[in-house]
C-alpha atoms as a PDB file:
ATOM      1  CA  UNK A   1      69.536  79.274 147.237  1.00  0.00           C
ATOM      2  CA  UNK A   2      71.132  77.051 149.531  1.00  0.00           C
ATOM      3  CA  UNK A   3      69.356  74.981 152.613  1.00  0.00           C
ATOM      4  CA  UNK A   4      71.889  77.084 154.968  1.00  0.00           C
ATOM      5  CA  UNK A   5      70.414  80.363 154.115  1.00  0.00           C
ATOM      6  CA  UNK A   6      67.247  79.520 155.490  1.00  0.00           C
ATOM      7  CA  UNK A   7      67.067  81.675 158.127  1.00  0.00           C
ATOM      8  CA  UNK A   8      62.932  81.701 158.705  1.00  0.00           C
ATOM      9  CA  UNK A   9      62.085  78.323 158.981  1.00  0.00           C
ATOM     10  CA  UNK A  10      58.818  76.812 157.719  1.00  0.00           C
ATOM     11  CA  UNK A  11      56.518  76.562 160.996  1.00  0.00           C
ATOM     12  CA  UNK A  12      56.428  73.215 162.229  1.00  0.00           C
ATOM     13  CA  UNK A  13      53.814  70.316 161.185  1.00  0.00           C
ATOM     14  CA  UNK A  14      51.341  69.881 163.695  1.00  0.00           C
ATOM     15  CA  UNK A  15      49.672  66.537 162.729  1.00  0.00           C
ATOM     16  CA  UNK A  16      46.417  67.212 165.423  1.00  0.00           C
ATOM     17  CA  UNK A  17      45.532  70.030 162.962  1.00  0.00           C
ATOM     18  CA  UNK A  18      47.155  69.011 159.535  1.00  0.00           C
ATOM     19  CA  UNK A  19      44.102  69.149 156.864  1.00  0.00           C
ATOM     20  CA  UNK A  20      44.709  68.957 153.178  1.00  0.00           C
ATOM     21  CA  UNK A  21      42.609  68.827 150.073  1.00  0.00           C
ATOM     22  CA  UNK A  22      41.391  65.180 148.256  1.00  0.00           C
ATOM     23  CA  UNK A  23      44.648  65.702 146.034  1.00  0.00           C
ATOM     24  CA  UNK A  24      47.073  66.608 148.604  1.00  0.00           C
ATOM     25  CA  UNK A  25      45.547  63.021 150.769  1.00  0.00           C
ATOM     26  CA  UNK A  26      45.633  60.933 147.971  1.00  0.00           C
ATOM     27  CA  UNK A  27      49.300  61.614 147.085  1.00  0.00           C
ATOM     28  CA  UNK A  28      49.880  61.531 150.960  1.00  0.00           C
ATOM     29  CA  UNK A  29      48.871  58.026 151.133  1.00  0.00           C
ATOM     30  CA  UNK A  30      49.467  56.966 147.551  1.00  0.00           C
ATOM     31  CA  UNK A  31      46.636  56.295 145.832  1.00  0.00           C
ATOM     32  CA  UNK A  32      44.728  58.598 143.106  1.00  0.00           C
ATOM     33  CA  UNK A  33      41.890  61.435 143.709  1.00  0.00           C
ATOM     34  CA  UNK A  34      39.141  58.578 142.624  1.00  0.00           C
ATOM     35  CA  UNK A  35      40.278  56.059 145.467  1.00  0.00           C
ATOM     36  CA  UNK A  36      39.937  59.298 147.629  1.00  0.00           C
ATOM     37  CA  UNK A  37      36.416  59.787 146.665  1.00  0.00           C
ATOM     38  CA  UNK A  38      35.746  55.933 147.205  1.00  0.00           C
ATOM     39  CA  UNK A  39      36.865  56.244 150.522  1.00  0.00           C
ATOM     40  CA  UNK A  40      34.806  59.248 151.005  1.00  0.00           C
ATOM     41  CA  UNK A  41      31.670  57.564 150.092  1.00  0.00           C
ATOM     42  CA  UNK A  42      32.755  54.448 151.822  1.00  0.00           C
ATOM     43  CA  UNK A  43      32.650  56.573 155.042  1.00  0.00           C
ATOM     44  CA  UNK A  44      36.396  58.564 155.695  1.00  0.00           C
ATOM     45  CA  UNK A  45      35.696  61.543 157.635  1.00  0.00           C
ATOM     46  CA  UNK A  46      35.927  65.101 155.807  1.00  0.00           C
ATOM     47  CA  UNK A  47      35.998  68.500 157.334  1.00  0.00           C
ATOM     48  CA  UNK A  48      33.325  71.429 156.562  1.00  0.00           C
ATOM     49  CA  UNK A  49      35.359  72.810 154.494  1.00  0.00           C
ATOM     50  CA  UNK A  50      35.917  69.765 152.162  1.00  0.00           C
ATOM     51  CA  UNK A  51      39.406  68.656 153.444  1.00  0.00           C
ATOM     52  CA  UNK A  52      40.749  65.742 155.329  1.00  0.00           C
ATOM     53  CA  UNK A  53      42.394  65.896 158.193  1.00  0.00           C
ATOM     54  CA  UNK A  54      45.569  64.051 157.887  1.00  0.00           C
ATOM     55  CA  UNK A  55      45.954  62.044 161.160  1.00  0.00           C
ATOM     56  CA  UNK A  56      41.841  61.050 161.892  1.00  0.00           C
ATOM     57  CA  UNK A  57      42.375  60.028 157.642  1.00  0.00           C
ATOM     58  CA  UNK A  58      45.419  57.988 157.802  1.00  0.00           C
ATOM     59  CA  UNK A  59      43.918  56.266 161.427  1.00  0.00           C
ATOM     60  CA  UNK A  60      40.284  55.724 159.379  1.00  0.00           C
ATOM     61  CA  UNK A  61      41.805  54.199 156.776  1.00  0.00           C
ATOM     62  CA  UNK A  62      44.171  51.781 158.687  1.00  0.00           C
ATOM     63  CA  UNK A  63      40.633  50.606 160.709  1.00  0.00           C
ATOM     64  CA  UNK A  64      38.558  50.494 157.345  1.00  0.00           C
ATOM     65  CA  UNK A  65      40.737  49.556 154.564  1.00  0.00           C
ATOM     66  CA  UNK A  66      41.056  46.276 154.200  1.00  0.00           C
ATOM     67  CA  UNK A  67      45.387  45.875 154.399  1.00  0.00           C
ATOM     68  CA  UNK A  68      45.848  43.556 150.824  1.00  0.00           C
ATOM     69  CA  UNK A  69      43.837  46.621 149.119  1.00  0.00           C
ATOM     70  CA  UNK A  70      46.119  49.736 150.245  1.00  0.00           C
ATOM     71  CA  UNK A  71      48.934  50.761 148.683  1.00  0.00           C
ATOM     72  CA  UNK A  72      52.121  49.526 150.239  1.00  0.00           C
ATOM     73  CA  UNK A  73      53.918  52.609 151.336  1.00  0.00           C
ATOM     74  CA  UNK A  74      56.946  50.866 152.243  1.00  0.00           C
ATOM     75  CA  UNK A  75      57.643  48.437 149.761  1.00  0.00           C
ATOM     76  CA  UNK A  76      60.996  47.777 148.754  1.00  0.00           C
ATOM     77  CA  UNK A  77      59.134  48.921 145.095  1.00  0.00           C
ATOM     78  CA  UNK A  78      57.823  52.259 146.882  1.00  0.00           C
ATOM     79  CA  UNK A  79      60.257  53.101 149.308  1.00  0.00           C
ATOM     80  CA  UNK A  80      58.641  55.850 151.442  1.00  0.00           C
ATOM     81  CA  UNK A  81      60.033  59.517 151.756  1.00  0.00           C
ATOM     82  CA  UNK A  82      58.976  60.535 155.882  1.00  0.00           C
ATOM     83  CA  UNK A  83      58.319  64.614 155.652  1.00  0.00           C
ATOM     84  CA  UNK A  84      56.332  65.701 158.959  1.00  0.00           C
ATOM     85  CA  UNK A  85      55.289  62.150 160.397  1.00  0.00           C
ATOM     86  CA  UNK A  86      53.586  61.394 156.702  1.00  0.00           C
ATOM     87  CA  UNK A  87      54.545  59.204 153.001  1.00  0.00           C
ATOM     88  CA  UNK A  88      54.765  61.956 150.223  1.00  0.00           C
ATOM     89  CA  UNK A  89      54.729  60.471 146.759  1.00  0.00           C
ATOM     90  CA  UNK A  90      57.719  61.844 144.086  1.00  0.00           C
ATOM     91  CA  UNK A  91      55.160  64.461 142.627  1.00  0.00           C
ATOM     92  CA  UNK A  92      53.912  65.425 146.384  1.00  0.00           C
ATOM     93  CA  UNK A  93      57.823  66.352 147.222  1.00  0.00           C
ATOM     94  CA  UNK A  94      58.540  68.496 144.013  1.00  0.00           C
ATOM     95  CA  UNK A  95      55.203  70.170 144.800  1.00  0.00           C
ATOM     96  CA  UNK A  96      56.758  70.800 148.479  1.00  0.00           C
ATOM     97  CA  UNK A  97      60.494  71.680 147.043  1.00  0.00           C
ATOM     98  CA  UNK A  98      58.913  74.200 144.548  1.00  0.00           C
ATOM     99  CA  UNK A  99      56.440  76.051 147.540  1.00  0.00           C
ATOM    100  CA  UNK A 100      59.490  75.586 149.415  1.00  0.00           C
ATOM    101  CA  UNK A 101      61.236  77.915 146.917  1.00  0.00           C
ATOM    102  CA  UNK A 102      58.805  79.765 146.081  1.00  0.00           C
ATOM    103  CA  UNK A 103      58.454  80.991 149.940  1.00  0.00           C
ATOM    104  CA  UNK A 104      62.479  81.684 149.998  1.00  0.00           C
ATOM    105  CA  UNK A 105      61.902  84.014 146.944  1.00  0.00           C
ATOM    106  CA  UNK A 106      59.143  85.669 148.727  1.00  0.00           C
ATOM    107  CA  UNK A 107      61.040  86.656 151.930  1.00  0.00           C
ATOM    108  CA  UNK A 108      63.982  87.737 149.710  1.00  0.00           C
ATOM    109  CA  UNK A 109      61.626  90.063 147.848  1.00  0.00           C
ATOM    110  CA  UNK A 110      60.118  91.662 151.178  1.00  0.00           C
ATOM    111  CA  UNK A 111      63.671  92.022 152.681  1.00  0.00           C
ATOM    112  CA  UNK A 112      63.039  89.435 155.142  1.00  0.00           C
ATOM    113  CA  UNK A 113      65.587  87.319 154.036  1.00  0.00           C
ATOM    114  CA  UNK A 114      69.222  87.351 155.163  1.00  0.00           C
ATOM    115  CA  UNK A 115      72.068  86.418 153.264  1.00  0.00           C
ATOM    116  CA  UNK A 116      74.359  84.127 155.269  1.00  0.00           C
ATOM    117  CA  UNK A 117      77.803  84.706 153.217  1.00  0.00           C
ATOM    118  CA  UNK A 118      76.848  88.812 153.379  1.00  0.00           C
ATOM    119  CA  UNK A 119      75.600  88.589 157.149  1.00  0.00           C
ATOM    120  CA  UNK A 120      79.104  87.077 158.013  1.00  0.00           C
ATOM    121  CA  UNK A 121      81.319  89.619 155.759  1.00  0.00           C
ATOM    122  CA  UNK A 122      79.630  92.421 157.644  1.00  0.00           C
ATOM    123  CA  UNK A 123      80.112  90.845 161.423  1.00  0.00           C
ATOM    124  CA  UNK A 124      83.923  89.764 160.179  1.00  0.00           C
ATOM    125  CA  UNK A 125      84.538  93.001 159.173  1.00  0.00           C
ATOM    126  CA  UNK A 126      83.035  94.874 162.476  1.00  0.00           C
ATOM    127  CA  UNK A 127      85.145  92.810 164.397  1.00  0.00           C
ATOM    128  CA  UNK A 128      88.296  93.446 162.567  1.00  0.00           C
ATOM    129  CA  UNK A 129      87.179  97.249 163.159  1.00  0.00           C
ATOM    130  CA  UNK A 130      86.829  96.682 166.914  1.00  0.00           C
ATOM    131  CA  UNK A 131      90.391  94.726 167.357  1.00  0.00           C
ATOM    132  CA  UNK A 132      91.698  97.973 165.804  1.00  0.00           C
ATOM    133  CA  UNK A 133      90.219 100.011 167.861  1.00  0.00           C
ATOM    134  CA  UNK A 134      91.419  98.230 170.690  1.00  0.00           C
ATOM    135  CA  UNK A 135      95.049  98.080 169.571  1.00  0.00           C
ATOM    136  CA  UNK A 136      94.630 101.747 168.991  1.00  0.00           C
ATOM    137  CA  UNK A 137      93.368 102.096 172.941  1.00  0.00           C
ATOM    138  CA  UNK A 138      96.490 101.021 173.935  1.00  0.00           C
ATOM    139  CA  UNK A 139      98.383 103.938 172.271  1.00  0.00           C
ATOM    140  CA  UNK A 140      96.074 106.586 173.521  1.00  0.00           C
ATOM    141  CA  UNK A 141      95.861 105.721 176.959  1.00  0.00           C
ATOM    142  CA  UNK A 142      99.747 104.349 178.230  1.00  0.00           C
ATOM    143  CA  UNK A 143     100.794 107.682 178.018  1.00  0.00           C
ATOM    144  CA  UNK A 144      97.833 109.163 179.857  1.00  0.00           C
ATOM    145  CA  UNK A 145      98.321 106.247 182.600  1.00  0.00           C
ATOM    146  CA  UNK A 146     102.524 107.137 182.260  1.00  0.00           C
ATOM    147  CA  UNK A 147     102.091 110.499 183.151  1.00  0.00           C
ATOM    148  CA  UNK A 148      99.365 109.752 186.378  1.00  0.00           C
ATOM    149  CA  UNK A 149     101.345 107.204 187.654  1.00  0.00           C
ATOM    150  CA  UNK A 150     105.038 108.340 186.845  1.00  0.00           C
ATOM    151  CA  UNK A 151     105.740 104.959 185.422  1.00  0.00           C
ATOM    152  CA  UNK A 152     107.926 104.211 182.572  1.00  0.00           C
ATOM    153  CA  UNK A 153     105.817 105.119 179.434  1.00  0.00           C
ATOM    154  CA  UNK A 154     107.747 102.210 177.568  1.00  0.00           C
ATOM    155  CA  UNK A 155     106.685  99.554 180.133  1.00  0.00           C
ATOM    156  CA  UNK A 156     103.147 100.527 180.171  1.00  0.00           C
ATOM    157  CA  UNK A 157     102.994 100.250 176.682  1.00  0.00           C
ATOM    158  CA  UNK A 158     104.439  97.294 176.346  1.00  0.00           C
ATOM    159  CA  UNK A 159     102.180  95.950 179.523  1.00  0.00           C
ATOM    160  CA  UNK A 160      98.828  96.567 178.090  1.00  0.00           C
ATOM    161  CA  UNK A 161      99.881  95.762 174.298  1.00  0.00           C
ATOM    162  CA  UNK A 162     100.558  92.095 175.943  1.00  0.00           C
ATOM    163  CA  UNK A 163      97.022  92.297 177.951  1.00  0.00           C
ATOM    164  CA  UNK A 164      95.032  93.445 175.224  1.00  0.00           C
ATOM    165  CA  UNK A 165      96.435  91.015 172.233  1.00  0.00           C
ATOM    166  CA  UNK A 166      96.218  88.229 174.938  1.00  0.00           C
ATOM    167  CA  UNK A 167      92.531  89.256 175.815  1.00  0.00           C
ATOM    168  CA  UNK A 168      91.790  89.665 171.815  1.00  0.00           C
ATOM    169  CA  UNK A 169      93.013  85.646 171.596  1.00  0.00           C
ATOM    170  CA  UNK A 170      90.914  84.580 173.904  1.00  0.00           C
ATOM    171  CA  UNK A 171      87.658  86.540 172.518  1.00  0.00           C
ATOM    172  CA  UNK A 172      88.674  84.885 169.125  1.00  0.00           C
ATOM    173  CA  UNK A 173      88.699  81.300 170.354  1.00  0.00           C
ATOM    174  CA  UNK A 174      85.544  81.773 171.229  1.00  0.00           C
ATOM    175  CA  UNK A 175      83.368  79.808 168.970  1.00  0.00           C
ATOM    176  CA  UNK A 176      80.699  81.982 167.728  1.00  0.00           C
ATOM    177  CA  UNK A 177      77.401  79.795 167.343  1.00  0.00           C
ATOM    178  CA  UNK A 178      75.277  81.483 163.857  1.00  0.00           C
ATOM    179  CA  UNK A 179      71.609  80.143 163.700  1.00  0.00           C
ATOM    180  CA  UNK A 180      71.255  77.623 160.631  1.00  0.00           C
END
């Protein structure tokens, strides 16, 4: 599955309200689940519910931790990968490409997910249906519009073959913007 076929985004990261587990913070900010629990005891705030919440974490830890004893996110040794505002160690990304996938497959498997290359066959080939059908128009009505006017059947033909092909260009050169 390709990144373009995404056509139902992920909902957007809202830091104010971002919680995650001890395991999801501690690959967050790059340390292991113990140095988590350290922290805990040593006084960073946990929700109700047993989770951190990722921006009051990341602020209690920058006023608490003394700076020579944190990790160093962005070292040129541990260059730091940005996803949402936060530092996501290698495992914490795989873990995120794999729900990532896993949430692709889902749609697909409720019908909720549209293929881009078969969503563009079918409007290409409704559109080649309708520029027929235009074409065809012309044949149908320049005699009708012959006969009420008493013009040259010929003529009117050719008149509204020109005014429909030139009306079909500029539909066509119309750039068509597809959601990504």
């Amino acid at each position: 599955m390709t990144p373009d076929t995404n056509l139902f985004p992920a909902a957007p990261f809202d830091p104010a309200t971002h919680t995650v587990s001890k395991k999801g913070f501690a690959e967050l900010i790059g340390v292991t689940q113990s140095r988590v629990s350290q922290l805990i005891t040593a006084g960073l705030p946990v929700e109700t519910n047993g989770r951190i919440h990722v921006a009051r974490g990341k602020d209690w830890i920058d006023r608490n931790v003394d700076p020579n004893r944190r990790r160093a996110a962005g070292s040129p040794s541990n260059p730091p990968t940005s996803l949402a505002g936060g530092f996501l160690s290698p495992r914490a990304e795989r873990d995120s490409a794999e729900a990532e996938i896993a949430r692709l497959k889902a749609h697909k498997m409720a019908d909720r997910h549209l293929d881009r290359r078969a969503t563009l066959r079918v409007i290409e080939a409704r559109a080649k249906a309708e520029r027929d059908a235009l074409i065809g128009w012309v044949n149908r009505c320049a005699p009708a519009i012959a006969a009420g006017t008493g013009a040259d059947l010929a003529k009117i033909t050719a008149i509204l073959d020109r005014e429909v092909r030139d009306h079909l260009i500029t539909i066509a050169s119309t750039k068509l913007e597809l959601p990504q």
